[in-house]
Protein backbone atom coordinates (compact mmCIF):
# COMPACT_ATOMS: atom_id res chain seq x y z
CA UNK A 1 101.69 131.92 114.20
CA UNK A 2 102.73 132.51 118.00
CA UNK A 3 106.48 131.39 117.16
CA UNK A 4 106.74 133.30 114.49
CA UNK A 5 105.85 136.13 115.87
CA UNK A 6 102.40 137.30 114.06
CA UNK A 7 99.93 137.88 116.58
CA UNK A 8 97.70 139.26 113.23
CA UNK A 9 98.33 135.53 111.84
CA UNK A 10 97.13 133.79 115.51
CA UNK A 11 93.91 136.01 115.66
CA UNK A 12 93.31 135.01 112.00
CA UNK A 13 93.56 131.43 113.03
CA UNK A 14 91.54 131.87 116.05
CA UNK A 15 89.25 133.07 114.35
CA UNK A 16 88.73 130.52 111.84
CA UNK A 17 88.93 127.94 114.32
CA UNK A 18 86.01 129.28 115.62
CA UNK A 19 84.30 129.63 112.36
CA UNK A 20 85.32 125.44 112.50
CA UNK A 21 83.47 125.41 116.36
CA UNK A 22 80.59 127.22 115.25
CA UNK A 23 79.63 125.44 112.16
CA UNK A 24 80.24 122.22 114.10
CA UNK A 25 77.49 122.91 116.40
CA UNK A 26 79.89 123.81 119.44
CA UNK A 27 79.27 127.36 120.58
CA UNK A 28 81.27 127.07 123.91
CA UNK A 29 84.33 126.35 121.74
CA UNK A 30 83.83 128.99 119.17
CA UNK A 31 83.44 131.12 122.15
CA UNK A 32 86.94 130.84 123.73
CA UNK A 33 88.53 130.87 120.36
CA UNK A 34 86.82 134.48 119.28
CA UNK A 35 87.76 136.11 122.24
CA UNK A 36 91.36 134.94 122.19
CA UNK A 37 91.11 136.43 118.54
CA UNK A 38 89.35 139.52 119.67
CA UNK A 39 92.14 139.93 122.90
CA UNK A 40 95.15 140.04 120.41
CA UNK A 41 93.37 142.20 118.14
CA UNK A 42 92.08 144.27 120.83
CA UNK A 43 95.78 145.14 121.86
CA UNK A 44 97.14 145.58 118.23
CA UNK A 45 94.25 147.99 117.82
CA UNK A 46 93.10 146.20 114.90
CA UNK A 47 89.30 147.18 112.87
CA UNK A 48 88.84 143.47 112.51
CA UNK A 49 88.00 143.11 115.89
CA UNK A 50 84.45 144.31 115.55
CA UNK A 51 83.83 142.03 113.28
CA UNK A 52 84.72 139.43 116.36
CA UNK A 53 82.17 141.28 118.44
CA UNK A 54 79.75 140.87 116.44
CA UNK A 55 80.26 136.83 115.93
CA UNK A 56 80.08 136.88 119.62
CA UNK A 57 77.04 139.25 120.05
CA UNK A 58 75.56 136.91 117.33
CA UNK A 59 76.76 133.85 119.94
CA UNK A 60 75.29 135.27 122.72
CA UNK A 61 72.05 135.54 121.15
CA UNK A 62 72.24 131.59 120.02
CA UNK A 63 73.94 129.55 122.52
């Protein structure tokens, strides 16, 4: 999704990479990958990115 130019399409994939990290038992992973996610959405001003914070609020509270 980075060379084609959708930085919506890269957060979506971040983010379901880290739905992949999480469910795997691997917090530190799913981690890095949400707040990739939440960085480009962050910039494109995006409402999706609460939901981001909130899988990392939930993270914190976990791992």
């Amino acid at each position: 999704m980075r060379e084609l130019g959708s930085p919506p399409g890269e957060a979506e994939v971040l983010e379901s990479l880290g739905e992949l990290a999480e469910r795997a038992g691997r917090p530190g992973e799913a981690r890095r990958k949400y707040e990739r996610a939440l960085a480009i959405l962050t910039r494109l001003d995006a409402p999706k990115a609460a939901r981001l914070r909130d899988r990392l609020d939930r993270l914190g509270q976990t791992g």
